[in-house]
N, C-alpha and C. Protein backbone atom coordinates (compact mmCIF):
# COMPACT_ATOMS: atom_id res chain seq x y z
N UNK A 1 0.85 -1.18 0.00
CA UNK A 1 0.00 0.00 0.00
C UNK A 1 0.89 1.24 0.00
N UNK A 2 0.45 2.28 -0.65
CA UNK A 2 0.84 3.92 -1.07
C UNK A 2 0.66 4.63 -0.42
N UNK A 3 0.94 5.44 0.46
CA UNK A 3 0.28 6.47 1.34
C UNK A 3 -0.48 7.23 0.52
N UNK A 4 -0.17 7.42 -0.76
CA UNK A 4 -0.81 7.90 -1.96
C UNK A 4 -2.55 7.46 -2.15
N UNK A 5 -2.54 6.07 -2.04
CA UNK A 5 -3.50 5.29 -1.87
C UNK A 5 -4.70 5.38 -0.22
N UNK A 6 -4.32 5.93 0.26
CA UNK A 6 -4.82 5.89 1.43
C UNK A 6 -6.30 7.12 1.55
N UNK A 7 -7.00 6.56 1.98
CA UNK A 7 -8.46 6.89 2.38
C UNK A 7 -9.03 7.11 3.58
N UNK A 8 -10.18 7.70 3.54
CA UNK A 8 -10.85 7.91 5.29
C UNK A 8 -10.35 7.90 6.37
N UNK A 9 -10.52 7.03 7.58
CA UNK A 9 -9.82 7.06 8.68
C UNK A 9 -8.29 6.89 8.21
N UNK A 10 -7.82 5.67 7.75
CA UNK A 10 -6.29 5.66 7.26
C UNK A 10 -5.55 6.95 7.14
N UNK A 11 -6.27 7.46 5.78
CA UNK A 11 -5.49 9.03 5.70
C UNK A 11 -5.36 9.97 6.84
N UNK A 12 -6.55 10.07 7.51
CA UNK A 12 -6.46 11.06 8.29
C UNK A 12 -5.70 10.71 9.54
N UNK A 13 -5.26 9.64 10.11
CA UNK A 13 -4.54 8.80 11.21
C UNK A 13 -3.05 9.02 10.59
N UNK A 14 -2.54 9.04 9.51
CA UNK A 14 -1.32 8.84 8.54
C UNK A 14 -1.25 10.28 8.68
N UNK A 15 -2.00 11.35 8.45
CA UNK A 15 -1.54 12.47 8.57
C UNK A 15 -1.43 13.27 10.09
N UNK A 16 -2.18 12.47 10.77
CA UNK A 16 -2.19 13.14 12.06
C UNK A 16 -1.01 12.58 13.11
N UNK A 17 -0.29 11.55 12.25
CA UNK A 17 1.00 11.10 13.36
C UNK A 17 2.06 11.91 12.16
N UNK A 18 1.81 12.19 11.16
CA UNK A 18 2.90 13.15 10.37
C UNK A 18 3.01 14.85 11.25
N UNK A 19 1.56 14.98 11.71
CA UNK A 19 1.61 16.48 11.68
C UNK A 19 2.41 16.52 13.42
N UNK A 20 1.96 15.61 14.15
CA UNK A 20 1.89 15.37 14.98
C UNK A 20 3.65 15.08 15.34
N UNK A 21 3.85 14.47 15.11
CA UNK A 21 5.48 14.28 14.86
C UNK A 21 6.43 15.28 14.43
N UNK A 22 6.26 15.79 13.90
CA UNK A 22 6.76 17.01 13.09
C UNK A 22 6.73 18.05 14.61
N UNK A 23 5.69 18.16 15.10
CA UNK A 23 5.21 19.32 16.09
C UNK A 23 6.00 18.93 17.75
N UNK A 24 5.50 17.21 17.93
CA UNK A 24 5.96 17.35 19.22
C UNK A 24 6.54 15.88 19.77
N UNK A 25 7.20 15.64 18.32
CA UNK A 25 7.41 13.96 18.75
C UNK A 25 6.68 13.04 18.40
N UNK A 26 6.64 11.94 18.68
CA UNK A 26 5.97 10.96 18.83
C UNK A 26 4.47 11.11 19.38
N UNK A 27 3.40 11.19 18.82
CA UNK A 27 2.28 11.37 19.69
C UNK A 27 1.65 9.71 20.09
N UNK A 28 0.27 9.79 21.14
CA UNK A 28 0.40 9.05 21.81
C UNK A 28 -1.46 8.32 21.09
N UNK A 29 -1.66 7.38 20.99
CA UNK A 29 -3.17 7.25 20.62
C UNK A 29 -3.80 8.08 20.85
N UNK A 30 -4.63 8.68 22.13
CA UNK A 30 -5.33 9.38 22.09
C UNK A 30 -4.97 11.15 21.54
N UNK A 31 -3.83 11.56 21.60
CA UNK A 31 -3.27 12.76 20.52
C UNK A 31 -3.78 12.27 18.69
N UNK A 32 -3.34 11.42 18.52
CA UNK A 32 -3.83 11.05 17.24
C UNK A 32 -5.41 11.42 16.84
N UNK A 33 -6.30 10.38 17.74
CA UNK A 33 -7.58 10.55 17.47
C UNK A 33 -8.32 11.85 17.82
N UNK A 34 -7.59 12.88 18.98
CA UNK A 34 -7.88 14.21 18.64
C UNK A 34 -7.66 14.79 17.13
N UNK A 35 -6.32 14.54 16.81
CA UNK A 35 -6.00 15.70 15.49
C UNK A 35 -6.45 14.56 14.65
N UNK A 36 -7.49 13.33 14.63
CA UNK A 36 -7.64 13.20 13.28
C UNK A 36 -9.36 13.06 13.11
N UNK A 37 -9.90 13.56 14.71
CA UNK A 37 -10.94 14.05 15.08
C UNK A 37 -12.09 12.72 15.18
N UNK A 38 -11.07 11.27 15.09
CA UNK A 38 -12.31 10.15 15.26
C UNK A 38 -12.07 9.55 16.72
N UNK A 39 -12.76 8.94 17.29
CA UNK A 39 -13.10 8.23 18.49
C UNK A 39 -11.75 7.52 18.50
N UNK A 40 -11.28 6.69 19.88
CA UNK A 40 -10.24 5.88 19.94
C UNK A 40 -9.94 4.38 19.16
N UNK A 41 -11.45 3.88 19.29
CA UNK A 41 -11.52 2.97 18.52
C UNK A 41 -11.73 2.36 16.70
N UNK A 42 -12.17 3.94 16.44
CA UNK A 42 -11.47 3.44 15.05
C UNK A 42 -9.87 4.32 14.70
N UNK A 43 -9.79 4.99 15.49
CA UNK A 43 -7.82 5.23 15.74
C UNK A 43 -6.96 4.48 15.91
N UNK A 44 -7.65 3.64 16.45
CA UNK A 44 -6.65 2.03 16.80
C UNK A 44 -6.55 1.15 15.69
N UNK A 45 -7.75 0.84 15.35
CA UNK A 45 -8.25 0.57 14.53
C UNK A 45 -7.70 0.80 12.83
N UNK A 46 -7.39 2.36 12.63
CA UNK A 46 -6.31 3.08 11.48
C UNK A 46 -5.30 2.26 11.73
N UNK A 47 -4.46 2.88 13.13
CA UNK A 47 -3.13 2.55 12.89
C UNK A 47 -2.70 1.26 13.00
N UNK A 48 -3.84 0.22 13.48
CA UNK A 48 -3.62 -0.91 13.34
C UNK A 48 -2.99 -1.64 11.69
N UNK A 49 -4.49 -0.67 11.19
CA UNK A 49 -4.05 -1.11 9.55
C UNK A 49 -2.85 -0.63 9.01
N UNK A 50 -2.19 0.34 9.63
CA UNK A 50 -1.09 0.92 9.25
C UNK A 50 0.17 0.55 9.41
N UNK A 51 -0.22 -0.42 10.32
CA UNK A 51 1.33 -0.99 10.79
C UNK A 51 1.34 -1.97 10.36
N UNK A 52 0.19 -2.83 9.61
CA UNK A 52 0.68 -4.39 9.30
C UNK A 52 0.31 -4.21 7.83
N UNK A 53 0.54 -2.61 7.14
CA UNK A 53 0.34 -2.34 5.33
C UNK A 53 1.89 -2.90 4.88
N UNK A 54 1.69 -3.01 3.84
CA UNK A 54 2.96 -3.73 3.31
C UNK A 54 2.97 -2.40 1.98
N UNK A 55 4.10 -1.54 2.29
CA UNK A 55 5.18 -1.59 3.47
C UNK A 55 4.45 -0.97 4.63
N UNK A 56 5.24 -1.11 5.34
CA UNK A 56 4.72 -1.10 6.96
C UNK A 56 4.55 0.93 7.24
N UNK A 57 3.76 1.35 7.36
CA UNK A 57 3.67 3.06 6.77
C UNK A 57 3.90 3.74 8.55
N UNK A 58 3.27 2.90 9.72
CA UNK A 58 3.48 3.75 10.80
C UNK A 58 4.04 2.17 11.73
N UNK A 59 4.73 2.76 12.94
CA UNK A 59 5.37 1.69 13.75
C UNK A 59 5.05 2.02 15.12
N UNK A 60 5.25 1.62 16.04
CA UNK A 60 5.08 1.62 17.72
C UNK A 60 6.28 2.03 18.08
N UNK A 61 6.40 3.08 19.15
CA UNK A 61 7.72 3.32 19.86
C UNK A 61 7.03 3.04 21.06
N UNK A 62 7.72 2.60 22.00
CA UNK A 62 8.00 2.69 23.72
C UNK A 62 7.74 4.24 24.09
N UNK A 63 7.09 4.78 24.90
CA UNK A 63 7.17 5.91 25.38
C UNK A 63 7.62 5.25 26.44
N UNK A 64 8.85 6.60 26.49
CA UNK A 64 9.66 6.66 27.42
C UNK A 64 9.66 7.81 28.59
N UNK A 65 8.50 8.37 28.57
CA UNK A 65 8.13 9.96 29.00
C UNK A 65 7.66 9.49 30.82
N UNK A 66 7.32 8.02 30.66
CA UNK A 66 6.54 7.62 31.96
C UNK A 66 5.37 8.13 32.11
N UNK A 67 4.77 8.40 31.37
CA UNK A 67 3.54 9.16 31.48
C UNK A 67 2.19 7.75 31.89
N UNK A 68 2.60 6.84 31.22
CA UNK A 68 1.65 5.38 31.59
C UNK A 68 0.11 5.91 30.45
N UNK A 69 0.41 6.62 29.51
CA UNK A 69 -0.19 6.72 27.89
C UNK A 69 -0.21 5.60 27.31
N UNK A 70 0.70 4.75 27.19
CA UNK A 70 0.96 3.31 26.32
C UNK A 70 1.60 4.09 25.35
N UNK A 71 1.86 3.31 24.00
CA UNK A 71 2.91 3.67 23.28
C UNK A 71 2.97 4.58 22.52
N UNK A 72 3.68 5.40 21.73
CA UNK A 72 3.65 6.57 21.01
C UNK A 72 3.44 5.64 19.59
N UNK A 73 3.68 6.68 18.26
CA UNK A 73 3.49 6.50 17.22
C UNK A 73 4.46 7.49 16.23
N UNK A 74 4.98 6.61 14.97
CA UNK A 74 6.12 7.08 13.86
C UNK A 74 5.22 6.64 12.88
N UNK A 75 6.01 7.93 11.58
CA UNK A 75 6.10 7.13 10.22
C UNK A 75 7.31 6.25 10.17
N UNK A 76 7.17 5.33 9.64
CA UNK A 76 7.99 4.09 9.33
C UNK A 76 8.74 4.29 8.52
N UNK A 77 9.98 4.57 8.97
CA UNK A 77 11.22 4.73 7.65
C UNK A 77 11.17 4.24 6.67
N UNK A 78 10.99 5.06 5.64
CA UNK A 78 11.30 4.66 3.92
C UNK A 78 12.44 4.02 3.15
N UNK A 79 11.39 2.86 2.96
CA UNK A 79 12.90 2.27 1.86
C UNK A 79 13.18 2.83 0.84
């Protein structure tokens, strides 16, 4: 899959860990589903699909902030 290719929740989850990243790091699920303005569960739901697209478009980091958020979120380095 293309990021090119990408639609509805997808797109807007794909752009909201771009904008989001860019601004303040790694954001955290619920940062996502604010800036991409859907509920948690189809946010999870996006980036679920996003991480197992071939190629792999967003990945899981460890937050390391201790905040007890659960994990942050990347775009997935380009081959």
């Amino acid at each position: 899959m293309r990021v090119e290719e990408l639609s509805g929740d997808d797109a807007a989850v794909y752009r909201a860990v771009a904008e989001r990243e860019d601004q303040d790091g790694a954001p955290h699920l619920q940062d996502l589903a604010r800036q991409a303005g859907l509920d948690l569960e189809r946010t999870r739901a996006a980036v679920d699909r996003l991480q197992h697209a071939d190629p792999k478009l967003v990945h899981e980091v460890p937050d390391t902030s201790r905040t007890d958020l659960g994990p942050t979120y990347e775009l997935a380095p380009r081959t």
